[in-house]
N, C-alpha and C. Protein backbone atom coordinates (compact mmCIF):
# COMPACT_ATOMS: atom_id res chain seq x y z
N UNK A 1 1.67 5.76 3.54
CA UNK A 1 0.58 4.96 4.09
C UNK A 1 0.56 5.14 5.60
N UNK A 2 -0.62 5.66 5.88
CA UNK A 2 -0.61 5.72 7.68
C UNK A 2 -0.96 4.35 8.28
N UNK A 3 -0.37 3.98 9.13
CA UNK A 3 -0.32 2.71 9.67
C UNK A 3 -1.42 2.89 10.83
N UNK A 4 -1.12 3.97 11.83
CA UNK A 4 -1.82 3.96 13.10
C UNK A 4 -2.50 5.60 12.50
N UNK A 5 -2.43 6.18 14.02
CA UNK A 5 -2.26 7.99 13.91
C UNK A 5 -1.16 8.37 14.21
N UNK A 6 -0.02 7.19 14.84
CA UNK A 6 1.67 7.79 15.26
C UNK A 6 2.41 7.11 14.10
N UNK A 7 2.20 5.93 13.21
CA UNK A 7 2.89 5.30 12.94
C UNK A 7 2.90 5.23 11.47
N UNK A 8 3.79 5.58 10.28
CA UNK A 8 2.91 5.43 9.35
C UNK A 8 4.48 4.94 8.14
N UNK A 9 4.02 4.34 7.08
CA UNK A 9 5.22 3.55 6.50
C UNK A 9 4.90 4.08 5.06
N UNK A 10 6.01 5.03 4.39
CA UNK A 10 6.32 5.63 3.53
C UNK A 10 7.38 4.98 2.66
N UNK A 11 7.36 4.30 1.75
CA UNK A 11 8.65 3.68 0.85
C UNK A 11 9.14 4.90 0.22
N UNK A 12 9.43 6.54 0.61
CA UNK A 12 10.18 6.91 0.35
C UNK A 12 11.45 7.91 1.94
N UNK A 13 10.54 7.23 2.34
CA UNK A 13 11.20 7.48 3.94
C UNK A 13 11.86 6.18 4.96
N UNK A 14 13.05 6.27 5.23
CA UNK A 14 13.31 5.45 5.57
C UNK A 14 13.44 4.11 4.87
N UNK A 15 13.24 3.89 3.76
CA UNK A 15 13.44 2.93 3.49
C UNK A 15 12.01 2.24 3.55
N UNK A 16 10.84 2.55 3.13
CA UNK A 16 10.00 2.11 4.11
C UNK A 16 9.81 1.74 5.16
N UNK A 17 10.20 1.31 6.29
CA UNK A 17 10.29 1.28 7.74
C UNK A 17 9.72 2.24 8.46
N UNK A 18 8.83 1.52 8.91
CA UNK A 18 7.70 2.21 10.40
C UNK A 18 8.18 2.77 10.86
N UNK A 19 7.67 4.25 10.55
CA UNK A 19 8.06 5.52 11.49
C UNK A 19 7.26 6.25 12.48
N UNK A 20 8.01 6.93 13.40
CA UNK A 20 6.66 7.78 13.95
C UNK A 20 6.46 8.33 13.00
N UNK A 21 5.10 9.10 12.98
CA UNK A 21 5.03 10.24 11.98
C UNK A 21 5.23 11.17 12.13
N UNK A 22 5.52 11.67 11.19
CA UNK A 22 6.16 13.07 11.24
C UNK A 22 7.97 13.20 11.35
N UNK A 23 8.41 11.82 11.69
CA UNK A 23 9.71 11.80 12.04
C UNK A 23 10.31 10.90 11.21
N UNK A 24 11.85 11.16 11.44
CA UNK A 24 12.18 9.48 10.69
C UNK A 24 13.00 8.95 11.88
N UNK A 25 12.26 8.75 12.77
CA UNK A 25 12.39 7.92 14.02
C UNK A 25 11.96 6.64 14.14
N UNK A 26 12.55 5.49 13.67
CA UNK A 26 11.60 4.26 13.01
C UNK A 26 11.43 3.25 14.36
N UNK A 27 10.23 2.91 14.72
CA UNK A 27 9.92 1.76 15.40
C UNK A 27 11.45 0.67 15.92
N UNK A 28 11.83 0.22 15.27
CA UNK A 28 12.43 -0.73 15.11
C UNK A 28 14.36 0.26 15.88
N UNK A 29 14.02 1.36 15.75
CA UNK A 29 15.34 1.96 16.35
C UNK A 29 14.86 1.95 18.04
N UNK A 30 13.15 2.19 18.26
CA UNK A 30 12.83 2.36 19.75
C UNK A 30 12.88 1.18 20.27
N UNK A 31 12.43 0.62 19.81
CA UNK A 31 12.66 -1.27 20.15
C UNK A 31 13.75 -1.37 20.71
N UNK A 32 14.66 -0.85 19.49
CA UNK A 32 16.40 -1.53 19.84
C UNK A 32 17.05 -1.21 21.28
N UNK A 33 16.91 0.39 21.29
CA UNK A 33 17.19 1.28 22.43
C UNK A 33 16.44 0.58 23.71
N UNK A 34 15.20 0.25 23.75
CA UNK A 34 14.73 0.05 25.03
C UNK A 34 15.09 -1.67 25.31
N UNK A 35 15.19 -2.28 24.60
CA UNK A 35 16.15 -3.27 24.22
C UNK A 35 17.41 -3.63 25.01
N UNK A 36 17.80 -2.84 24.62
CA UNK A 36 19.08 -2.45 25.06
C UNK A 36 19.60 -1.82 26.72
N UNK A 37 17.93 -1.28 27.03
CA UNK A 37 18.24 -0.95 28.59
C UNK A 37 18.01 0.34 28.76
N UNK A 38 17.93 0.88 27.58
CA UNK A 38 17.36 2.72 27.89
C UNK A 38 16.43 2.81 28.42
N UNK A 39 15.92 3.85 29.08
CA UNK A 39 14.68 4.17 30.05
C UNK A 39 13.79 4.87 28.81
N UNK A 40 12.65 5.35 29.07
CA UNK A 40 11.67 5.84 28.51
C UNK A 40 12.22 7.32 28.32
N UNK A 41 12.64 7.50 29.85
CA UNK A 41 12.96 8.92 29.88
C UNK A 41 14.18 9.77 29.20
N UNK A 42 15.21 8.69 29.17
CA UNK A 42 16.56 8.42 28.31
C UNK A 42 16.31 8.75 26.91
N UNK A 43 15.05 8.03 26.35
CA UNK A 43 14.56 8.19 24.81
C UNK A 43 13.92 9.60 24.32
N UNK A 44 13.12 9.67 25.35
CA UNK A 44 12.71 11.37 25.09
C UNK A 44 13.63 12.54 25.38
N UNK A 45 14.48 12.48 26.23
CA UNK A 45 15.86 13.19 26.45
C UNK A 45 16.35 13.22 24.77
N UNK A 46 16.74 11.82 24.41
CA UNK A 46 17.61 11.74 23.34
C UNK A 46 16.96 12.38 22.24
N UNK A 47 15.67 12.23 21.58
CA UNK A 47 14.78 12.49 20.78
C UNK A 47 13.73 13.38 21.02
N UNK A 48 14.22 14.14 21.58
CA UNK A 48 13.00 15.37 22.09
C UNK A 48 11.35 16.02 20.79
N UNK A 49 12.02 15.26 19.75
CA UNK A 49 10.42 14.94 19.32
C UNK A 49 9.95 13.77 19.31
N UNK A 50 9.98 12.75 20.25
CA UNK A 50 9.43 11.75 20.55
C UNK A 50 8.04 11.98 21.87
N UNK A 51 7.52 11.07 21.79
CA UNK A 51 6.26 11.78 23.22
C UNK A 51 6.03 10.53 23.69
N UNK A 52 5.97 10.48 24.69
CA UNK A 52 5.82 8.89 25.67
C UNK A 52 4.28 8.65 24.82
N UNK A 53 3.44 8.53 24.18
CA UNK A 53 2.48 8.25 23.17
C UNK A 53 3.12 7.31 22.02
N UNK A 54 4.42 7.48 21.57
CA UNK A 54 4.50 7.58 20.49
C UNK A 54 5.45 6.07 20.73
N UNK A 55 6.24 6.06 22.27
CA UNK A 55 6.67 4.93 22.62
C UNK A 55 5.97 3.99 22.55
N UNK A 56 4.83 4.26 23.19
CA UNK A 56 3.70 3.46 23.30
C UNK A 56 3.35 3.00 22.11
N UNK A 57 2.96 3.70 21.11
CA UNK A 57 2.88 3.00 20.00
C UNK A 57 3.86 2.32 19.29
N UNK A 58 5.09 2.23 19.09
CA UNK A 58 5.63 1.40 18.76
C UNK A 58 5.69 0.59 19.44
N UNK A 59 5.85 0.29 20.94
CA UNK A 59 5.56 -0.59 21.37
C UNK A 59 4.26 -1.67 21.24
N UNK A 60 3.76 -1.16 21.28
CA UNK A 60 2.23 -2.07 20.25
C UNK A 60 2.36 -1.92 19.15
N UNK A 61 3.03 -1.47 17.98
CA UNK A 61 3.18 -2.20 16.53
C UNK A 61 3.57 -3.64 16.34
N UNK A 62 4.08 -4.17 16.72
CA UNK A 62 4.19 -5.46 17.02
C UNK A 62 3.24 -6.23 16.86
N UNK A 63 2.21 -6.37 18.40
CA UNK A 63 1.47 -6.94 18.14
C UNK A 63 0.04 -6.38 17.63
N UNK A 64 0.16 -5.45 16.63
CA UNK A 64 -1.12 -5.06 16.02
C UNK A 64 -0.59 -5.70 14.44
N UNK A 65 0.82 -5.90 14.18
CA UNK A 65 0.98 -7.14 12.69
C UNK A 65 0.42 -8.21 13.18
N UNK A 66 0.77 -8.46 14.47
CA UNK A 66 0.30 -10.12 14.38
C UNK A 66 -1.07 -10.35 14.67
N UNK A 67 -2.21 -9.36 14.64
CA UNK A 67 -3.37 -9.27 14.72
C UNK A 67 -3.78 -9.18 13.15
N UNK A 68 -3.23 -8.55 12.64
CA UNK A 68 -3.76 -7.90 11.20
C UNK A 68 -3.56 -9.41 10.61
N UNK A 69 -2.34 -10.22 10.77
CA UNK A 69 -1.91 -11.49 9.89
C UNK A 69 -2.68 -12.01 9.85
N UNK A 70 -3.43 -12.29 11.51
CA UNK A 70 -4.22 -13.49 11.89
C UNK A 70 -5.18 -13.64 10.80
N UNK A 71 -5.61 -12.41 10.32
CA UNK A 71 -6.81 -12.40 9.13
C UNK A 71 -6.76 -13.22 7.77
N UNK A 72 -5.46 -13.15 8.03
CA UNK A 72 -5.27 -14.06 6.40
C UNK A 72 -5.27 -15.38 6.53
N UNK A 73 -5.56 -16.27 5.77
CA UNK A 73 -6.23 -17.46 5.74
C UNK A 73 -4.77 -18.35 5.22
């Protein structure tokens, strides 16, 4: 299931857990890392198929659930 155009959640990848696509680089690991105090630049060093785009989008997965929720009654 594609979530965004970077982000997309496969229950046979990862566990289902929001990944970039194409990777099994899950949201919730970029979170942790920048979290934690890593730089942007630190992350793409580490993950050289990551693209400051892709930060970005996980960084707004977040609040694009709590937009989608709002819908439900």
């Amino acid at each position: 299931m594609l979530v965004t155009d970077r982000i997309e959640i496969n229950p046979k990848k990862m566990l289902g857990k929001p990944v970039i696509r194409g990777t099994r680089i899950t949201v919730e690991l970029i979170l942790r890392k920048l979290g934690e105090g890593v730089t942007v630049d630190e992350l793409l060093d580490g993950y050289p198929h990551l693209t400051e785009d892709d930060i970005q989008a996980a960084l707004s997965y977040p609040s694009s659930l709590d937009e989608h929720n709002s819908d439900i009654p």
